[in-house]
Protein backbone atom coordinates (compact mmCIF):
# COMPACT_ATOMS: atom_id res chain seq x y z
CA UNK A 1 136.65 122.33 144.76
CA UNK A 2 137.19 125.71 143.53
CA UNK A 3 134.20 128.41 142.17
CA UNK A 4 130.99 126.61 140.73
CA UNK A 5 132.73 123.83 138.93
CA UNK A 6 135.49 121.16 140.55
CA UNK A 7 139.06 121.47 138.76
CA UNK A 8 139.55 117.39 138.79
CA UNK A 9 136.21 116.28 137.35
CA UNK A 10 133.60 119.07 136.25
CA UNK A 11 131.09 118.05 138.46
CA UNK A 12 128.78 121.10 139.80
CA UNK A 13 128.93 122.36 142.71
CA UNK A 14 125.24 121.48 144.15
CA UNK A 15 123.80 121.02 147.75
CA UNK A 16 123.62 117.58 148.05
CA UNK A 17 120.20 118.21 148.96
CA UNK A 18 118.35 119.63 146.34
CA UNK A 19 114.48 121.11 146.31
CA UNK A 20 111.92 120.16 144.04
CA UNK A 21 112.30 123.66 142.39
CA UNK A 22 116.20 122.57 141.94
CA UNK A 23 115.18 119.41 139.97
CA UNK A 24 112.51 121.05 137.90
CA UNK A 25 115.24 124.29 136.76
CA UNK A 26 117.72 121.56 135.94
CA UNK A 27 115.41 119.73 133.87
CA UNK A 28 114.02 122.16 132.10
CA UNK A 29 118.26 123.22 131.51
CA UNK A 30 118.82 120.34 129.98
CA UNK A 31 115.85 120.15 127.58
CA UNK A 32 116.79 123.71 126.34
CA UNK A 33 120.13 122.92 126.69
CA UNK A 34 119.53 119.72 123.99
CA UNK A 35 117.24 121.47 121.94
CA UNK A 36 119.47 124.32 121.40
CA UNK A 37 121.66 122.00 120.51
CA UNK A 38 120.03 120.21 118.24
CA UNK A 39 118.50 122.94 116.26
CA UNK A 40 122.12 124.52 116.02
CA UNK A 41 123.51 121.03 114.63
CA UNK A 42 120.52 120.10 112.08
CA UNK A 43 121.05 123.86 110.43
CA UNK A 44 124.87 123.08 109.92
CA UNK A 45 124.39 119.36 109.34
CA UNK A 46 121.60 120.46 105.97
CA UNK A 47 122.88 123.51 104.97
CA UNK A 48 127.19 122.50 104.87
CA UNK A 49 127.39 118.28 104.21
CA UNK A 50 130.85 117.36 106.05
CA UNK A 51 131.15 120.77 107.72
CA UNK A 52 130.44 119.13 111.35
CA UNK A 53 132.46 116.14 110.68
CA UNK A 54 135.02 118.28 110.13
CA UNK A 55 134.59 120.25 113.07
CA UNK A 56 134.48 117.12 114.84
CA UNK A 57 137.79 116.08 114.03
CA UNK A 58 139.36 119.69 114.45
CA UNK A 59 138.02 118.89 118.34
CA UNK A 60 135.38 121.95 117.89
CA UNK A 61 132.52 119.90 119.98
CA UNK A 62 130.71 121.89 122.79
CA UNK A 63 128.47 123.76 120.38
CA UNK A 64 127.07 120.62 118.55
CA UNK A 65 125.26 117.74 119.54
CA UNK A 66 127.22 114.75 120.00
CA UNK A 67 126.65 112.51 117.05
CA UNK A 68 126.40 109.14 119.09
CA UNK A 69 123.31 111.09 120.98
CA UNK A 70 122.25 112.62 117.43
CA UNK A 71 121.93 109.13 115.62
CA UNK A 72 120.21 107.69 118.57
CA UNK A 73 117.41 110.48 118.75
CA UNK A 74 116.98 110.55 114.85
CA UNK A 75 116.84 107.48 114.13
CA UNK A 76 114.32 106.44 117.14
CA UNK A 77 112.17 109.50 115.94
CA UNK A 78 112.36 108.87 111.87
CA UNK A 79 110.85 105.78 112.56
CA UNK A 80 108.53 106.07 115.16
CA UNK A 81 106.84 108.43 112.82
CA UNK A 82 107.41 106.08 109.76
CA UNK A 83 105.49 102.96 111.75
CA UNK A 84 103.02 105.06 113.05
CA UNK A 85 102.04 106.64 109.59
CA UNK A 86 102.35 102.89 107.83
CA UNK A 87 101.56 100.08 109.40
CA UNK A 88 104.01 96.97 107.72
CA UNK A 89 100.80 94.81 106.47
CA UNK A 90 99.42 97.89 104.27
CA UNK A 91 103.54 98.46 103.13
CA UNK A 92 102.99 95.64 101.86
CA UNK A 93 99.32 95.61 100.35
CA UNK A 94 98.11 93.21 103.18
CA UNK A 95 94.38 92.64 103.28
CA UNK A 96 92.51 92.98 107.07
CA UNK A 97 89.77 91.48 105.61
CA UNK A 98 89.80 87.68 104.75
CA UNK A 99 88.84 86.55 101.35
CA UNK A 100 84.85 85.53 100.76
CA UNK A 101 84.27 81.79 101.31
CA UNK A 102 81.51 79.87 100.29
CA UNK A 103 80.48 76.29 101.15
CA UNK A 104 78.75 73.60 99.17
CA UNK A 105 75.55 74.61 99.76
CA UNK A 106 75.69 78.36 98.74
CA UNK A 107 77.41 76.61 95.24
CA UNK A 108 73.88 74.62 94.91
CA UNK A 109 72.07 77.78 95.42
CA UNK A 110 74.01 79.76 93.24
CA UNK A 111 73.78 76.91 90.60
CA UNK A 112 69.99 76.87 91.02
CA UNK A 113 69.55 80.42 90.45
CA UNK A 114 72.01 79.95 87.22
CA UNK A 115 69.34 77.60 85.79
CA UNK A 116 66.46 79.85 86.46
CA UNK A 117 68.06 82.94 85.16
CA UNK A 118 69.18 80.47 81.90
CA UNK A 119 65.80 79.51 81.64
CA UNK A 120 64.03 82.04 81.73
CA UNK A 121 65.22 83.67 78.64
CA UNK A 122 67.61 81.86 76.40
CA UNK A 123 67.54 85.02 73.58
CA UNK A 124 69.33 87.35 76.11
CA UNK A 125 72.52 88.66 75.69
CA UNK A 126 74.80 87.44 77.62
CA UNK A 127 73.48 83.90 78.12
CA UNK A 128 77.03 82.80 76.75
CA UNK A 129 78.56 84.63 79.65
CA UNK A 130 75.65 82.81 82.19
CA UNK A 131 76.58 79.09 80.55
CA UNK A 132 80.41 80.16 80.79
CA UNK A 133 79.66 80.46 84.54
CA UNK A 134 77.04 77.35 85.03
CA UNK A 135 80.10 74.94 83.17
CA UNK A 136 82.42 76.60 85.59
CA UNK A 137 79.77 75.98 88.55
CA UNK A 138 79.03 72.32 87.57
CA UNK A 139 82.70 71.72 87.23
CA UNK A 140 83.62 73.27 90.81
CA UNK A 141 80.83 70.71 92.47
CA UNK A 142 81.92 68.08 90.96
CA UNK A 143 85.48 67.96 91.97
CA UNK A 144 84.08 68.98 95.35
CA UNK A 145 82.31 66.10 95.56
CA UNK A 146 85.03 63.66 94.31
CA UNK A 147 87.65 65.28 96.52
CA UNK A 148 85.71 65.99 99.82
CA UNK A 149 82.64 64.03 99.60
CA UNK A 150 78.66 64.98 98.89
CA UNK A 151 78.56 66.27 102.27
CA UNK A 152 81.07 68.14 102.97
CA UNK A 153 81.11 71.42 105.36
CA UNK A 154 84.24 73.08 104.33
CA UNK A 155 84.05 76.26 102.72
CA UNK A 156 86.42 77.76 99.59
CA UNK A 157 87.49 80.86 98.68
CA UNK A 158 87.87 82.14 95.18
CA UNK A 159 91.44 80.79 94.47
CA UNK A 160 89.93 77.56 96.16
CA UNK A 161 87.35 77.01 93.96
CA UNK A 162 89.55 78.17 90.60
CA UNK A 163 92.17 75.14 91.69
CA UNK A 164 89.47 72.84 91.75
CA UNK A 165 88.06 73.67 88.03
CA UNK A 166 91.99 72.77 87.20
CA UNK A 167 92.03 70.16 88.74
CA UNK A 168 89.00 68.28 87.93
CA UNK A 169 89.60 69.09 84.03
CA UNK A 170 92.91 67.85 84.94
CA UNK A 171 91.81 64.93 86.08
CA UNK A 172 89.18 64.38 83.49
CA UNK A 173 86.20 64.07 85.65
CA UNK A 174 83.01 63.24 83.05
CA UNK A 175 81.12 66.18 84.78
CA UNK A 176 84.09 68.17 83.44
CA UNK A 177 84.47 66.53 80.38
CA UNK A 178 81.29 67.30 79.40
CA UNK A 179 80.73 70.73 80.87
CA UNK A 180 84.09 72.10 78.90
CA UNK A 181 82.91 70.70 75.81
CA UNK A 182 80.07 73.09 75.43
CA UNK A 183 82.51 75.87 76.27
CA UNK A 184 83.29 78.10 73.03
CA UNK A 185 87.12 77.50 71.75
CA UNK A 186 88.08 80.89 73.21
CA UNK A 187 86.97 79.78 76.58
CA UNK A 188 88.88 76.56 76.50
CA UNK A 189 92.16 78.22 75.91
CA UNK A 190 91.31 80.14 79.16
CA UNK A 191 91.18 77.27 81.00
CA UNK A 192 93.71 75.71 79.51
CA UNK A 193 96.11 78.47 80.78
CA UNK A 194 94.55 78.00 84.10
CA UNK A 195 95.33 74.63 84.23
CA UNK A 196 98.55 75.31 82.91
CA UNK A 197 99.69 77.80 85.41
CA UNK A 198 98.63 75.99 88.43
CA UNK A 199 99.99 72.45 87.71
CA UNK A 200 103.08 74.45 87.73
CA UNK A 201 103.03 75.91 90.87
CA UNK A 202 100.97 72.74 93.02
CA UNK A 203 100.12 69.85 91.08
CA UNK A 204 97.60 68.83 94.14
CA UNK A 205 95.92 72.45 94.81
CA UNK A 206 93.16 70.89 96.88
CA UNK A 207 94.48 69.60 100.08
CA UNK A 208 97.36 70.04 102.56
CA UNK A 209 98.34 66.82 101.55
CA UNK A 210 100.96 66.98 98.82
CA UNK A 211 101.30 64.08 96.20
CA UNK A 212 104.53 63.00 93.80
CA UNK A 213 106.99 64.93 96.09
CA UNK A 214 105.85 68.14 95.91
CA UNK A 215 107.44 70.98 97.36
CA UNK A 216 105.98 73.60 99.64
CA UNK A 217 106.82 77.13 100.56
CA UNK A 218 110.50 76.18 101.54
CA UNK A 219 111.50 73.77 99.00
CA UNK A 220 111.24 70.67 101.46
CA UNK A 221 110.17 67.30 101.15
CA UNK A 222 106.26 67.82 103.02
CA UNK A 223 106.10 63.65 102.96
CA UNK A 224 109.75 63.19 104.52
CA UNK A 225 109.65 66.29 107.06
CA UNK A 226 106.25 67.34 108.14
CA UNK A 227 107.57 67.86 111.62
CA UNK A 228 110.52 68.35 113.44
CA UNK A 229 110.78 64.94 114.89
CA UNK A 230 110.38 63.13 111.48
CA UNK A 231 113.02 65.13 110.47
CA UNK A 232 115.18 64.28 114.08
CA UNK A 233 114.19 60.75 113.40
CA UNK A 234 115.97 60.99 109.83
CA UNK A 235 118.63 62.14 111.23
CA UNK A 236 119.26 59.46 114.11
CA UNK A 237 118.30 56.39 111.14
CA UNK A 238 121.61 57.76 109.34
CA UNK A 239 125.23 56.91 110.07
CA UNK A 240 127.23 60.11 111.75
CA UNK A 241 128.73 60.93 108.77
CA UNK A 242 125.93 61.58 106.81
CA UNK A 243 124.03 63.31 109.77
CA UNK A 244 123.51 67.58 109.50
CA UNK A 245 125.73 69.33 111.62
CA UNK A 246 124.68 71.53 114.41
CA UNK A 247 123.72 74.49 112.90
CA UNK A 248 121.80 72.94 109.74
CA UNK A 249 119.79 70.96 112.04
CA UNK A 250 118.55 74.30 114.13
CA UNK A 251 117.76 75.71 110.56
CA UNK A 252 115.87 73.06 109.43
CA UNK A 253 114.26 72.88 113.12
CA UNK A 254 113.17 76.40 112.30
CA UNK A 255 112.40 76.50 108.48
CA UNK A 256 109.98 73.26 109.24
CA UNK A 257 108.45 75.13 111.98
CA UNK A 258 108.09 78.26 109.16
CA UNK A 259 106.43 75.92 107.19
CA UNK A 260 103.84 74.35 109.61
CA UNK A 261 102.56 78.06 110.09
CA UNK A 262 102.59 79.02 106.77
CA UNK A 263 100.42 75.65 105.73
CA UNK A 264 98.65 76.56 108.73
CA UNK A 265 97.58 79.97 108.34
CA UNK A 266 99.73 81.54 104.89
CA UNK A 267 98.09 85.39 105.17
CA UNK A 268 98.88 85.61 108.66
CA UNK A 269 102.19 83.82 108.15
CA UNK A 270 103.35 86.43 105.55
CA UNK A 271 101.68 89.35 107.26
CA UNK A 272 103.56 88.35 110.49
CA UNK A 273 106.85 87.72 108.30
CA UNK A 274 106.12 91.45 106.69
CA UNK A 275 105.96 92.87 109.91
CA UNK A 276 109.02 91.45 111.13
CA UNK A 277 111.09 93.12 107.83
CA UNK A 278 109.86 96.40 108.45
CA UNK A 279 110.84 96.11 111.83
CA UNK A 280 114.44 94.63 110.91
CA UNK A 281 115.10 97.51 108.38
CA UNK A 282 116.98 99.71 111.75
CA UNK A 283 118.83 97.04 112.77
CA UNK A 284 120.27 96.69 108.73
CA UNK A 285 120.75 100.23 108.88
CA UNK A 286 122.73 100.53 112.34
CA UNK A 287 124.65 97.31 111.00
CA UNK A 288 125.69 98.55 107.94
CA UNK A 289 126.91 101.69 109.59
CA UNK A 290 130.52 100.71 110.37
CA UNK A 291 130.48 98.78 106.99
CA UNK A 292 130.15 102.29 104.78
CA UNK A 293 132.65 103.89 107.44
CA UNK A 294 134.63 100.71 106.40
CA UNK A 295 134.25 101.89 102.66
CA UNK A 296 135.32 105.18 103.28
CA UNK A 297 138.46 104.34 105.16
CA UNK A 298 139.41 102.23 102.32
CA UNK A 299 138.71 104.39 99.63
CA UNK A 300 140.92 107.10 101.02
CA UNK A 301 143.46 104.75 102.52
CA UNK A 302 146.12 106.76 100.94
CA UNK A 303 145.47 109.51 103.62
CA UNK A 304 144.86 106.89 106.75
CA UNK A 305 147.32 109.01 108.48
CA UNK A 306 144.61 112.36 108.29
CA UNK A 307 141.98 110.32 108.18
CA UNK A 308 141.46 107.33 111.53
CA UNK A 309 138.86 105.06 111.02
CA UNK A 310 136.86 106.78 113.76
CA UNK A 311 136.88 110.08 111.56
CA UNK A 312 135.08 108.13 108.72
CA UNK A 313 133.01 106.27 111.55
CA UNK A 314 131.50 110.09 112.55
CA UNK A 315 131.37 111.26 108.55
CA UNK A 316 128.90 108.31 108.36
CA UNK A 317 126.74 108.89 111.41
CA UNK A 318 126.12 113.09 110.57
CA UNK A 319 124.94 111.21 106.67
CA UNK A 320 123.02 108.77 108.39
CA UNK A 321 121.17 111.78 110.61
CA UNK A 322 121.35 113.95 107.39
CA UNK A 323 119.39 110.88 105.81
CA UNK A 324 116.69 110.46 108.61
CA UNK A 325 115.98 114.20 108.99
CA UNK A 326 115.26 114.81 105.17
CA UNK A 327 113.28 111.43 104.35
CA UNK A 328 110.98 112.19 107.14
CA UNK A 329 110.79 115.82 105.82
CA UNK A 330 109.60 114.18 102.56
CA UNK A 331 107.11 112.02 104.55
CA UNK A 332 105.19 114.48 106.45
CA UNK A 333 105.08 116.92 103.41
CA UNK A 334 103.24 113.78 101.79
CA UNK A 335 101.44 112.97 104.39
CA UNK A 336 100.21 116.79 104.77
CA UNK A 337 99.07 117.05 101.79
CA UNK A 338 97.30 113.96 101.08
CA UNK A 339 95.69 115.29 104.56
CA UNK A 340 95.01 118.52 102.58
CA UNK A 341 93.20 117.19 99.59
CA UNK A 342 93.72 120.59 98.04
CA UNK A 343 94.92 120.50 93.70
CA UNK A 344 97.68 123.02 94.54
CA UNK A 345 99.35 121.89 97.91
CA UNK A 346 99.49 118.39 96.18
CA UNK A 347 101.98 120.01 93.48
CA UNK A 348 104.11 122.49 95.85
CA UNK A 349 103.92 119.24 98.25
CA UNK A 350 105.24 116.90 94.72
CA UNK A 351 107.83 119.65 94.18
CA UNK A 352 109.40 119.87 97.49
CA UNK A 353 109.36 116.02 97.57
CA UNK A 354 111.24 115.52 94.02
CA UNK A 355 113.45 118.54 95.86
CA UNK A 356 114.20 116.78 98.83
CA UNK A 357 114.98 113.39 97.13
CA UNK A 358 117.27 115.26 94.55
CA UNK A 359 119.08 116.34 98.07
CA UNK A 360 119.30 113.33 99.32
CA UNK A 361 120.90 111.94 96.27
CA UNK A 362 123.60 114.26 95.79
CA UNK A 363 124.38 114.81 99.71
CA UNK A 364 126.61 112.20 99.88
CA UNK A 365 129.21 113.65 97.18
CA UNK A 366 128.69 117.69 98.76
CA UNK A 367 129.62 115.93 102.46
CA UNK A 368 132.75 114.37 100.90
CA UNK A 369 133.39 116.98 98.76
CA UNK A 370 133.19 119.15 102.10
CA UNK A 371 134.79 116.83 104.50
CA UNK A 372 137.78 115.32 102.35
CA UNK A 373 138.64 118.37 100.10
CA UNK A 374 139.88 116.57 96.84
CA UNK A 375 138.74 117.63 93.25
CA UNK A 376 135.24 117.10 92.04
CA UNK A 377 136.37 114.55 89.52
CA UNK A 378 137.90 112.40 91.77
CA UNK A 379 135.40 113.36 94.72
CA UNK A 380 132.36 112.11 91.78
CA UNK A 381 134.41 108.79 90.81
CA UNK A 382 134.95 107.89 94.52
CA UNK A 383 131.14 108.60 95.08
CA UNK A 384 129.94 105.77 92.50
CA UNK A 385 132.43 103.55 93.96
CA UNK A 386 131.13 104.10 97.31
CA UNK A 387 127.30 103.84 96.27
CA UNK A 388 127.81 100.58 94.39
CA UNK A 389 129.63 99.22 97.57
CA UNK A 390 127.18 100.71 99.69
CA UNK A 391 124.35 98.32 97.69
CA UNK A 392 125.49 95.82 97.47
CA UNK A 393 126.67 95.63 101.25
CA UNK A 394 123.14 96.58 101.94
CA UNK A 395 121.23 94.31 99.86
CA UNK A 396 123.47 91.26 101.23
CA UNK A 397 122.38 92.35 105.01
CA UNK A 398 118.60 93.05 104.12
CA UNK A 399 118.41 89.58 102.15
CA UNK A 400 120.11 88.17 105.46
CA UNK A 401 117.74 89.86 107.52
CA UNK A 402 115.02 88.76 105.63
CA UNK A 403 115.66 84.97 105.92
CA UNK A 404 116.36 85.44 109.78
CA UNK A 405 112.83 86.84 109.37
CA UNK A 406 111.09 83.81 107.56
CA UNK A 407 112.66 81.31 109.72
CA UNK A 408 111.93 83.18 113.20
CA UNK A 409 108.10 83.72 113.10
């Protein structure tokens, strides 16, 4: 080993017993070191789209971050930020709170204080609206009583209870018989819709019990494969041939597990599903990575011999990074100003925003206008090629991701 570095490998030469002071100057190096680094890359990376790719490939390295440790440290900060600003329930207009339920009894009370309220002055107003809502009361008890009994102690939620009203004037019950014939005609048509729209979707909306075949959340059979071992039972009643192979039995292990939770517990199902989408969206992302450097390589497969695979592999990981650092830019301007409150930061904050997704848009043709040097006519076409592909490749892993998602709560 010759002077401070060795000729063979590069290591330092260090004591092999360092101080404390050692480690601390050495760490402190190499977080300066990085964030020079860093700071140095993100200026070139925003301000000249396929000008470090290009360096890259020229084998000009040492000043920039490496892009392997770039994506990594992007990516893990773009959405540690975007979780921690949004959880995935409220992304997707989740409710904490559970809906209102009542039970049988606080229906009696509320149709008691109906009657007195009626009573008490027929010439008001809106006694219409208060017998719309005593026909729709009567009606709701009544098919509560027919389908769960005089006594029952379950309780109903609003959706609950506007089932039951379509399904007892469904079912003709002479309480609703009666009730909707002193409806006006306008009224009737409501309900008719109702009726309508729900025998569509469940043609029993009262019980987990389904009748005439009906299909739940997953399109099966609820009578034929409430559980996995009716379902494994099926299976072993049939002749080999006509028995699912490996791989459709452990999806219909899982989607019948799906369903059993979703019957079970359907807000918390879909909240938990939710969740688990979010969460996928960086694993789409780092998957369809070599899938857009696979779009490059073949859209300029003419030059594969200036061009390696690898090359387009690093073009897409500086967009990727380019991508992170300028949506999370738009984030925390939103979030700042909707911290704010203030008229005027709102619009400079809606401005940079519409500025920053404008960027983001047209990046993609300045990096490969930058990084492949061909005409802007052919540099444009090549871009809506490569955006079309891009979707479509994308949407085809999300959708995948999302039914790995549904089937593995």
């Amino acid at each position: 080993m010759y002077g401070r570095y060795c000729h063979v490998c590069g290591q330092e030469n260090l004591e092999p017993k360092e101080t404390v002071w050692h480690l601390v100057q050495h760490f402190f190096n190499d977080i300066t070191h990085f964030d020079g680094k860093f700071f140095a890359t993100v200026k070139y990376l925003l301000r000249k789209p396929g000008f470090l790719s290009l360096e890259y490939v020229a084998g000009r390295r040492m000043s920039y971050l490496n892009p392997i440790r770039m994506y990594v440290f992007t990516s893990a900060l773009f959405f540690i930020i975007l979780f921690a600003i949004k959880d995935p329930k409220d992304m997707v207009n989740m409710k904490e709170t559970p809906d209102r339920r009542e039970t049988l009894a606080q229906l009696r009370e509320a149709q008691t204080e109906l009657q007195k309220e009626l009573a008490g002055d027929e010439d008001r107003s809106d006694s219409a609206s208060t017998r719309r809502k005593m026909a729709q009361l009567g009606i709701q008890l009544a098919a509560i009583r027919k389908y769960y009994g005089d006594t029952t102690r379950d309780s109903f939620t609003a959706i609950d209870l506007e089932k039951l009203v379509a399904r007892g004037i469904k079912d003709s019950l002479p309480e609703a018989r009666q009730l909707l014939a002193e409806l006006p005609q306008k009224d009737r048509d409501k309900v008719s819709r109702v009726i309508r729209r729900y025998s569509a979707v469940n043609p029993n909306p009262t019980g987990d019990e389904n009748e005439e075949g009906n299909q739940n959340f997953f399109g099966l059979n609820p009578e034929h494969f409430r559980t996995q071992e009716a379902y494994d039972s099926s299976q072993r009643a049939m002749p080999d041939s006509l028995r699912d192979g490996w791989l459709e039995r452990r999806m219909m292990h899982k989607i019948i597990a799906a369903n059993i939770e979703f019957r079970r517990d359907s807000r918390a199902y879909i909240a938990h599903v939710a969740e688990n989408i979010m969460h996928s969206i960086p694993k789409v992302l780092f998957v369809s990575l070599p899938l857009f450097a696979l779009i490059l390589y073949l859209m300029y497969f003419r030059r594969r011999k200036t061009y390696y695979y690898v090359d387009h592999g690093i073009f897409t990981i500086h967009l990727y990074c380019a991508t992170f650092i300028l949506t999370m830019a738009a984030i925390l301007i939103f979030q700042l100003a909707h911290a704010v409150g203030v008229g005027w930061v709102k619009v400079i904050a809606g401005i940079l925003i519409f500025a920053l997704c404008v960027y983001i848009v047209i990046y993609l043709y300045k990096a490969m206008r930058g990084f492949y040097r061909q005409g802007r006519f052919k540099t444009f076409a090549k871009y809506c090629l490569v955006c079309l592909l891009s979707f479509i490749i994308n949407s085809i892993i999300f959708v995948i991701f999302i039914l790995l998602s549904v089937v593995s709560v």
